[in-house]
N, C-alpha and C. Protein backbone atom coordinates (compact mmCIF):
# COMPACT_ATOMS: atom_id res chain seq x y z
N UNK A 1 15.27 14.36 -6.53
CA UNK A 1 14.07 13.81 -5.92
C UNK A 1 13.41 12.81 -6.89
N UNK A 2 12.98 11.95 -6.29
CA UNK A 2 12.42 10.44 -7.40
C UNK A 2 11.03 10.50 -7.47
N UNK A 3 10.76 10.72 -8.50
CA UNK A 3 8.74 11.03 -8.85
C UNK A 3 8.45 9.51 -9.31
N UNK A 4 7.35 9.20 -8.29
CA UNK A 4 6.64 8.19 -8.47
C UNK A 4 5.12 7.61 -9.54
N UNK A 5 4.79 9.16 -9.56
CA UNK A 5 3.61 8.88 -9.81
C UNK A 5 2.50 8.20 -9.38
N UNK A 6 2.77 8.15 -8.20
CA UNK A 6 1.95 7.30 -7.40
C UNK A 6 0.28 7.32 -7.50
N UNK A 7 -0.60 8.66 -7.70
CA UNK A 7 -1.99 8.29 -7.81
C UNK A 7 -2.13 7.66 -9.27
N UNK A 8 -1.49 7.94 -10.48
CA UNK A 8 -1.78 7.31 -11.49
C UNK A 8 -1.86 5.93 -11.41
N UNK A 9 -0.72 5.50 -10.47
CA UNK A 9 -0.34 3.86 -10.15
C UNK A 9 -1.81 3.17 -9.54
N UNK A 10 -2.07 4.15 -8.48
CA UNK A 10 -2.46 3.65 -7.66
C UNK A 10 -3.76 3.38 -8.34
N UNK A 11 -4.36 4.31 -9.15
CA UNK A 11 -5.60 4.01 -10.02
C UNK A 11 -5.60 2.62 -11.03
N UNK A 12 -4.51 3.12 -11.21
CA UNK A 12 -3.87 2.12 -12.70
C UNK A 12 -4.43 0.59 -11.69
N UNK A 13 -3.84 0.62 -10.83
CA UNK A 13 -4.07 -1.07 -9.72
C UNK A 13 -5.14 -1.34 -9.42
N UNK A 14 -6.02 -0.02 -8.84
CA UNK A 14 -7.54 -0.54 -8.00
C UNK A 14 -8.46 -0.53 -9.21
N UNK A 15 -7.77 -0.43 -10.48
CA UNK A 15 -9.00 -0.77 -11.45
C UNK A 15 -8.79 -1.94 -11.83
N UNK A 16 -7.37 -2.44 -12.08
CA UNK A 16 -7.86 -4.48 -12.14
C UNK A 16 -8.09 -4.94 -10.91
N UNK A 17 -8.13 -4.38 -10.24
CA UNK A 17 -8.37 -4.93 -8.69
C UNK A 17 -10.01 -4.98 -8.78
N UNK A 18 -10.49 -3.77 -8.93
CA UNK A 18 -12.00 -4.02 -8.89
C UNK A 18 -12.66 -4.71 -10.26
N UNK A 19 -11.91 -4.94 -11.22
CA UNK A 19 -12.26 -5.81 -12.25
C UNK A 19 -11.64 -7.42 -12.08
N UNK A 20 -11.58 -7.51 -10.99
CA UNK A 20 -11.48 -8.72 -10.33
C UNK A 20 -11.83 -9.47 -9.37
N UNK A 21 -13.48 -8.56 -9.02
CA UNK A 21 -13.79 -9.01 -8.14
C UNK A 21 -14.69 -9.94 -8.31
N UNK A 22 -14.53 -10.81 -7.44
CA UNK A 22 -15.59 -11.89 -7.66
C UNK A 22 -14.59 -13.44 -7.56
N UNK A 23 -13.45 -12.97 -8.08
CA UNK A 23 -12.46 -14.30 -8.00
C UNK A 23 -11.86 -14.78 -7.01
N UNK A 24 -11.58 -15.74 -6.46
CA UNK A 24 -11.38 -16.42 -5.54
C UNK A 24 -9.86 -16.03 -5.02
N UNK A 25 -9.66 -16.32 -3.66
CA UNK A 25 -8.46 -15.65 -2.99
C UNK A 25 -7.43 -14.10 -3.55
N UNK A 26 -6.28 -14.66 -3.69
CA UNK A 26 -5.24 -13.77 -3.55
C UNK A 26 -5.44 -13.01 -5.16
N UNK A 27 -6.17 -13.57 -5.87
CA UNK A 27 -6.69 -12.89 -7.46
C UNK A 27 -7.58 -11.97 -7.02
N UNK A 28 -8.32 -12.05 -6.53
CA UNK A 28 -9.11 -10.42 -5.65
C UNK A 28 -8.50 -9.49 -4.87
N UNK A 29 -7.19 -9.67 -4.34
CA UNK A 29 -6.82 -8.99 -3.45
C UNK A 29 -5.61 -8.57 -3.72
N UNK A 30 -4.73 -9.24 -4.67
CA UNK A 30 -3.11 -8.83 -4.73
C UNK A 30 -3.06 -8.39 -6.51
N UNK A 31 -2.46 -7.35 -6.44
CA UNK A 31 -2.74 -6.55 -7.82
C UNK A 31 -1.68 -7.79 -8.69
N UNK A 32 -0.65 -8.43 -8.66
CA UNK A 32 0.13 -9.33 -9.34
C UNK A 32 -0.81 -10.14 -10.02
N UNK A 33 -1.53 -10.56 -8.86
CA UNK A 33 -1.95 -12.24 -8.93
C UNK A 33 -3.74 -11.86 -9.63
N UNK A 34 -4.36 -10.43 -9.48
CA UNK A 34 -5.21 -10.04 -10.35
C UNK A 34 -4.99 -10.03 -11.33
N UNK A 35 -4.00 -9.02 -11.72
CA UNK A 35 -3.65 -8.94 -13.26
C UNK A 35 -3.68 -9.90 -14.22
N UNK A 36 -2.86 -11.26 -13.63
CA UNK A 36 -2.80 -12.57 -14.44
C UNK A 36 -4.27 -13.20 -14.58
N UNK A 37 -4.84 -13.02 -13.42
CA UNK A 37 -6.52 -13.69 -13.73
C UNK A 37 -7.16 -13.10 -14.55
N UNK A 38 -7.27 -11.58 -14.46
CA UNK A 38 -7.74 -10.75 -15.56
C UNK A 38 -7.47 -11.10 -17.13
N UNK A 39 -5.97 -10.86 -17.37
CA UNK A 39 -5.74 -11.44 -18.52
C UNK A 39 -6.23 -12.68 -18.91
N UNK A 40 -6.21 -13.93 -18.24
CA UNK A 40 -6.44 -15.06 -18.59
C UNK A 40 -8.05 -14.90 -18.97
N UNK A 41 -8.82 -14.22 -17.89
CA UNK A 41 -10.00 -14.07 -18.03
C UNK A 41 -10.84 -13.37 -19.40
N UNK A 42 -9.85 -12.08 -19.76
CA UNK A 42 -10.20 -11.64 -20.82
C UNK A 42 -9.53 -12.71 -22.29
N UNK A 43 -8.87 -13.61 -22.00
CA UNK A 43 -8.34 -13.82 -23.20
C UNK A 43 -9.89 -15.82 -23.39
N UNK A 44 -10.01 -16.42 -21.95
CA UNK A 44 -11.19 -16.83 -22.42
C UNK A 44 -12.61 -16.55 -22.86
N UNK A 45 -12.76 -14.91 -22.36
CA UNK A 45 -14.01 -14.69 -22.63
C UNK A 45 -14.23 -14.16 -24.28
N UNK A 46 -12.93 -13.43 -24.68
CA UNK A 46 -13.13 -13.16 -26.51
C UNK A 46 -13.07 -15.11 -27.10
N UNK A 47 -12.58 -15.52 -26.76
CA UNK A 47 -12.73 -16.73 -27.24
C UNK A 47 -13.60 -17.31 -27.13
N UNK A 48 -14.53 -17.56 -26.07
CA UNK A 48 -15.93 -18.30 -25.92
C UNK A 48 -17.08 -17.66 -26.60
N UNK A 49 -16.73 -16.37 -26.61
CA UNK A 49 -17.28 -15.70 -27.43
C UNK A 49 -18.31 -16.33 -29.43
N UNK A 50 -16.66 -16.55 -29.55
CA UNK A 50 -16.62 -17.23 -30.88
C UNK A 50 -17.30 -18.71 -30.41
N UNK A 51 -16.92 -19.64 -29.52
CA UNK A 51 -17.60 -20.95 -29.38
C UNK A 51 -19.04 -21.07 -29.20
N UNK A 52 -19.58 -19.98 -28.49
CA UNK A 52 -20.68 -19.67 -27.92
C UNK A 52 -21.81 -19.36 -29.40
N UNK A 53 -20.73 -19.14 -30.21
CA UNK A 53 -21.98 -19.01 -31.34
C UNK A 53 -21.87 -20.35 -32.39
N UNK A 54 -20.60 -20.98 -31.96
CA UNK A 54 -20.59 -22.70 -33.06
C UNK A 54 -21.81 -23.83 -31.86
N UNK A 55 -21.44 -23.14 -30.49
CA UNK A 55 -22.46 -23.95 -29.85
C UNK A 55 -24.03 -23.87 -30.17
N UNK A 56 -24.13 -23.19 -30.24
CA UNK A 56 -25.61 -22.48 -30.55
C UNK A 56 -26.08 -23.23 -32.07
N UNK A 57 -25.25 -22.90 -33.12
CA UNK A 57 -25.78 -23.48 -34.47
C UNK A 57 -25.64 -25.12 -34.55
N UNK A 58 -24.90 -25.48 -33.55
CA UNK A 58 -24.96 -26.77 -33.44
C UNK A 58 -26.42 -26.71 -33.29
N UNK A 59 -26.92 -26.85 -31.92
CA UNK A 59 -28.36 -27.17 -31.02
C UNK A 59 -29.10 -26.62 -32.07
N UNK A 60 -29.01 -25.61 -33.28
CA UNK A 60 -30.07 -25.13 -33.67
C UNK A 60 -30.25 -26.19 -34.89
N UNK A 61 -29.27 -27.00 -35.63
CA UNK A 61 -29.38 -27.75 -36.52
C UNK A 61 -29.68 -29.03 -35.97
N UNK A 62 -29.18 -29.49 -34.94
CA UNK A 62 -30.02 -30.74 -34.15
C UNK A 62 -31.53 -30.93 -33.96
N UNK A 63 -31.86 -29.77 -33.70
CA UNK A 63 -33.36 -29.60 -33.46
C UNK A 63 -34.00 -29.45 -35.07
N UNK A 64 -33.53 -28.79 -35.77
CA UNK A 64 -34.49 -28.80 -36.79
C UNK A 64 -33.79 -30.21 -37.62
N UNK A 65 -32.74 -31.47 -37.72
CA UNK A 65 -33.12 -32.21 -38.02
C UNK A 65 -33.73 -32.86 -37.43
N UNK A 66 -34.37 -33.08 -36.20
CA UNK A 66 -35.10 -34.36 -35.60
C UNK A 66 -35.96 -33.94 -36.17
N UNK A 67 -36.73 -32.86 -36.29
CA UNK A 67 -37.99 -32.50 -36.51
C UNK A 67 -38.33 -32.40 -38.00
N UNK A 68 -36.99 -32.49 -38.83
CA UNK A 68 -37.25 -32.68 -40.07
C UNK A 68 -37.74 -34.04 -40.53
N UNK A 69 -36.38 -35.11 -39.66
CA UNK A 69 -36.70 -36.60 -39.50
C UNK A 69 -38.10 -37.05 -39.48
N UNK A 70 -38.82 -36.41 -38.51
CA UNK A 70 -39.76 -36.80 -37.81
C UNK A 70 -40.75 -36.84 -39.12
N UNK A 71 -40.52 -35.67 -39.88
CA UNK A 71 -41.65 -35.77 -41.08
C UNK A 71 -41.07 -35.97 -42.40
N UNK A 72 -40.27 -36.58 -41.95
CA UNK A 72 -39.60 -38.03 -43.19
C UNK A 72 -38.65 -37.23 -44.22
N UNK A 73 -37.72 -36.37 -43.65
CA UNK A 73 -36.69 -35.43 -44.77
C UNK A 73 -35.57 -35.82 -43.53
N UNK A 74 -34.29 -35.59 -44.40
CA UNK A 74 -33.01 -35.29 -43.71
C UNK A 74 -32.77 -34.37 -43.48
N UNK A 75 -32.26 -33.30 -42.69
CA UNK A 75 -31.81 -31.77 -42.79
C UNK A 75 -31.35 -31.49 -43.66
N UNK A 76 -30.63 -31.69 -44.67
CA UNK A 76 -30.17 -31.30 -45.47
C UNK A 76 -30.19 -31.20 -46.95
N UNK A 77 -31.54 -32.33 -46.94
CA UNK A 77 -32.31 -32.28 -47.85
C UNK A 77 -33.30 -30.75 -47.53
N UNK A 78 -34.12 -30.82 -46.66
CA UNK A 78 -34.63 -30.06 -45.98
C UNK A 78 -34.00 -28.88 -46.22
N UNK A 79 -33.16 -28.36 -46.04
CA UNK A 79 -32.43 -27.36 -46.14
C UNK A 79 -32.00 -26.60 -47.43
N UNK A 80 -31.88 -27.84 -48.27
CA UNK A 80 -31.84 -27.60 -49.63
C UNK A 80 -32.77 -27.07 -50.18
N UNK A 81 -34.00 -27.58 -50.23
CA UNK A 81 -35.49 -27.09 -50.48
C UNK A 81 -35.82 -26.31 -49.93
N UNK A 82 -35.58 -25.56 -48.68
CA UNK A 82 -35.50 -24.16 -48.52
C UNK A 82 -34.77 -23.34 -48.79
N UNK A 83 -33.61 -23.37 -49.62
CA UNK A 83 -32.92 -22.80 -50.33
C UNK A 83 -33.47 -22.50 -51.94
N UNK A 84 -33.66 -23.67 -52.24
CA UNK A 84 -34.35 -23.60 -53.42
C UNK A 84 -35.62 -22.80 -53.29
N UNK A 85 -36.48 -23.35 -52.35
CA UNK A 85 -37.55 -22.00 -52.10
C UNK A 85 -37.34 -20.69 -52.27
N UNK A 86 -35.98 -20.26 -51.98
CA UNK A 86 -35.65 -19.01 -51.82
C UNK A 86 -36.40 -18.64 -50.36
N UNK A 87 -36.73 -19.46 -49.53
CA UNK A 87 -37.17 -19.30 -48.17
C UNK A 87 -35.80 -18.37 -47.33
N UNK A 88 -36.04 -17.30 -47.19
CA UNK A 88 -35.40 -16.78 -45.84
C UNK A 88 -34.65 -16.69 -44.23
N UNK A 89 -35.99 -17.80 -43.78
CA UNK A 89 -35.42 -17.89 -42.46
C UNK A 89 -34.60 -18.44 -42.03
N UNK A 90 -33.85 -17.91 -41.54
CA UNK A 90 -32.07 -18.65 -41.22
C UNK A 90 -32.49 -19.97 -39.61
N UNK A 91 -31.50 -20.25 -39.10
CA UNK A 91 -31.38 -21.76 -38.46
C UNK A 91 -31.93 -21.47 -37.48
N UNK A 92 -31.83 -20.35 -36.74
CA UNK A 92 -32.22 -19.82 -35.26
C UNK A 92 -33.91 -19.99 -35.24
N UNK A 93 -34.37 -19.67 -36.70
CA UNK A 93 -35.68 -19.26 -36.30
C UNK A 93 -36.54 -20.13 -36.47
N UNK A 94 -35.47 -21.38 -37.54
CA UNK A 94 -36.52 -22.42 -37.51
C UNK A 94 -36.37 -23.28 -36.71
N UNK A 95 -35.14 -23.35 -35.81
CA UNK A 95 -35.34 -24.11 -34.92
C UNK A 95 -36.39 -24.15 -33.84
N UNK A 96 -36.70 -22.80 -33.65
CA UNK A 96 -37.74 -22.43 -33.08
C UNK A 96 -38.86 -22.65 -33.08
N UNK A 97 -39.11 -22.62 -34.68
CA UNK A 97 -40.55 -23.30 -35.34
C UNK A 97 -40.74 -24.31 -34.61
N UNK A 98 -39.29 -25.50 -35.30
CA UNK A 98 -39.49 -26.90 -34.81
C UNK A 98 -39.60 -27.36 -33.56
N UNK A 99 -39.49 -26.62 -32.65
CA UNK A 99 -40.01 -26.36 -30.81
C UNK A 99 -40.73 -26.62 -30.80
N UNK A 100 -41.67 -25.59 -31.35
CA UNK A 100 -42.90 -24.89 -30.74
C UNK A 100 -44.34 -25.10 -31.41
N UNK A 101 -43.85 -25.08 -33.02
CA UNK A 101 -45.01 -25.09 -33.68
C UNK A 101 -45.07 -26.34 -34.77
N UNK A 102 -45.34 -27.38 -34.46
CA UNK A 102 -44.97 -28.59 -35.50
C UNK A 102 -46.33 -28.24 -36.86
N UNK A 103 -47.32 -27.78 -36.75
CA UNK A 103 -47.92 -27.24 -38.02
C UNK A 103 -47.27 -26.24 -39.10
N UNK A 104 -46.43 -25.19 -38.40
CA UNK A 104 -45.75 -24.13 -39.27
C UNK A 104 -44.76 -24.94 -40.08
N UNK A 105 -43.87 -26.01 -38.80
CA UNK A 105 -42.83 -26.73 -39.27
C UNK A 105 -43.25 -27.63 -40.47
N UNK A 106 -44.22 -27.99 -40.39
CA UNK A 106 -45.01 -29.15 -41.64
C UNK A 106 -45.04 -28.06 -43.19
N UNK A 107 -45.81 -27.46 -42.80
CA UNK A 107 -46.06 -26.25 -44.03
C UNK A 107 -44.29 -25.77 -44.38
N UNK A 108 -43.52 -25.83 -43.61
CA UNK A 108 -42.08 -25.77 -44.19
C UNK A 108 -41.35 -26.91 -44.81
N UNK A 109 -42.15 -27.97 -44.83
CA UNK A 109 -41.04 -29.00 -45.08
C UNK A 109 -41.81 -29.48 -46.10
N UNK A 110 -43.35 -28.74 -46.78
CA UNK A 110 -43.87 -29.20 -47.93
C UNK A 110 -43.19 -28.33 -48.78
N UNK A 111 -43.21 -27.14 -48.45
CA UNK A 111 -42.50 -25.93 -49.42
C UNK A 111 -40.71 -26.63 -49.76
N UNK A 112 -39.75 -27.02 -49.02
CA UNK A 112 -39.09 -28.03 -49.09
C UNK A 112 -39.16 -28.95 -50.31
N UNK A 113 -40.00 -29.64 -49.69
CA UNK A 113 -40.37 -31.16 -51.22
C UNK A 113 -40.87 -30.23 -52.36
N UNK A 114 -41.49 -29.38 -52.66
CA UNK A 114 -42.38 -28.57 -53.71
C UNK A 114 -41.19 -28.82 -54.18
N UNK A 115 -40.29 -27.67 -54.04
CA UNK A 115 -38.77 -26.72 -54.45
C UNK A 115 -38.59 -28.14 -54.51
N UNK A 116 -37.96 -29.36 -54.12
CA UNK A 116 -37.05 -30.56 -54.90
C UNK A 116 -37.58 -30.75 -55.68
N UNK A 117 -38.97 -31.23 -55.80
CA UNK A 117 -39.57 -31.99 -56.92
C UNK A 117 -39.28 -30.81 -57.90
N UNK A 118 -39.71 -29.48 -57.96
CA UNK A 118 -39.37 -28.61 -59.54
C UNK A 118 -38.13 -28.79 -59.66
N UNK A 119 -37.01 -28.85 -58.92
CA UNK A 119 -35.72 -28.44 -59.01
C UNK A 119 -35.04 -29.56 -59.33
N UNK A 120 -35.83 -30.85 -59.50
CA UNK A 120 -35.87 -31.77 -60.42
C UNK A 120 -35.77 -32.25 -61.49
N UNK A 121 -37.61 -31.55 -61.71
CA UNK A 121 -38.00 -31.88 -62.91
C UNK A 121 -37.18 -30.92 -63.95
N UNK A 122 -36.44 -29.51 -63.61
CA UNK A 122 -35.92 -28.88 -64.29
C UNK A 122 -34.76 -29.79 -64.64
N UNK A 123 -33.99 -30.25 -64.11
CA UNK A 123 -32.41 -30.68 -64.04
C UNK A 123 -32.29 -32.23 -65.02
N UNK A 124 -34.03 -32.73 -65.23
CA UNK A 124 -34.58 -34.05 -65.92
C UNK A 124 -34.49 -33.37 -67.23
């Protein structure tokens, strides 16, 4: 007699089946043609994953150089002098600053010039 195993199967199927719902035609409905969407699906989403956070530090360094620009530093000057500050806040948060609060952002970009000018005069 030939053992199928058939409810294991059958589970084994209606779970990429229902982890496929939402996709268009025969990928919702035919366990073959799920499976392959699934995979494809899981293999772009660990990957965007990773892009989703180079996208992000992009926009977050765009924004805090215009706003560095704006009050006459380059980012990376800028950046430097908050390093040298020993200032803390990482890119996310000052981009935020530079949104929202252009006074906080000012008071950051003097602390900035402070830290060059000593980190200067030391190196003179």
């Amino acid at each position: 007699m030939r053992v199928t195993n058939s409810p294991a199967s059958r589970k084994r199927r209606m779970r990429t089946i229902k982890a496929a719902k939402g996709f268009r035609l025969k990928r919702s409905k035919l366990y073959r043609y799920a499976s392959d969407a699934l995979d494809h699906g899981l293999q772009y989403s660990y990957r965007d994953r990773k892009t989703k956070k180079r996208n992000f530090r992009a926009l977050w360094q765009v924004r805090i150089n215009a706003a560095a620009r704006a009050a006459g530093m380059t980012y990376s000057r800028f950046m430097e002098g908050l390093k040298t500050a020993k200032c803390a806040l990482n890119r996310k948060m000052l981009a935020d600053i530079a949104a929202r609060d252009a006074a906080a952002f000012a008071q950051l970009v003097e602390l900035s010039q402070n830290a060059l000018k000593i980190k200067t005069k030391k190196a003179a």
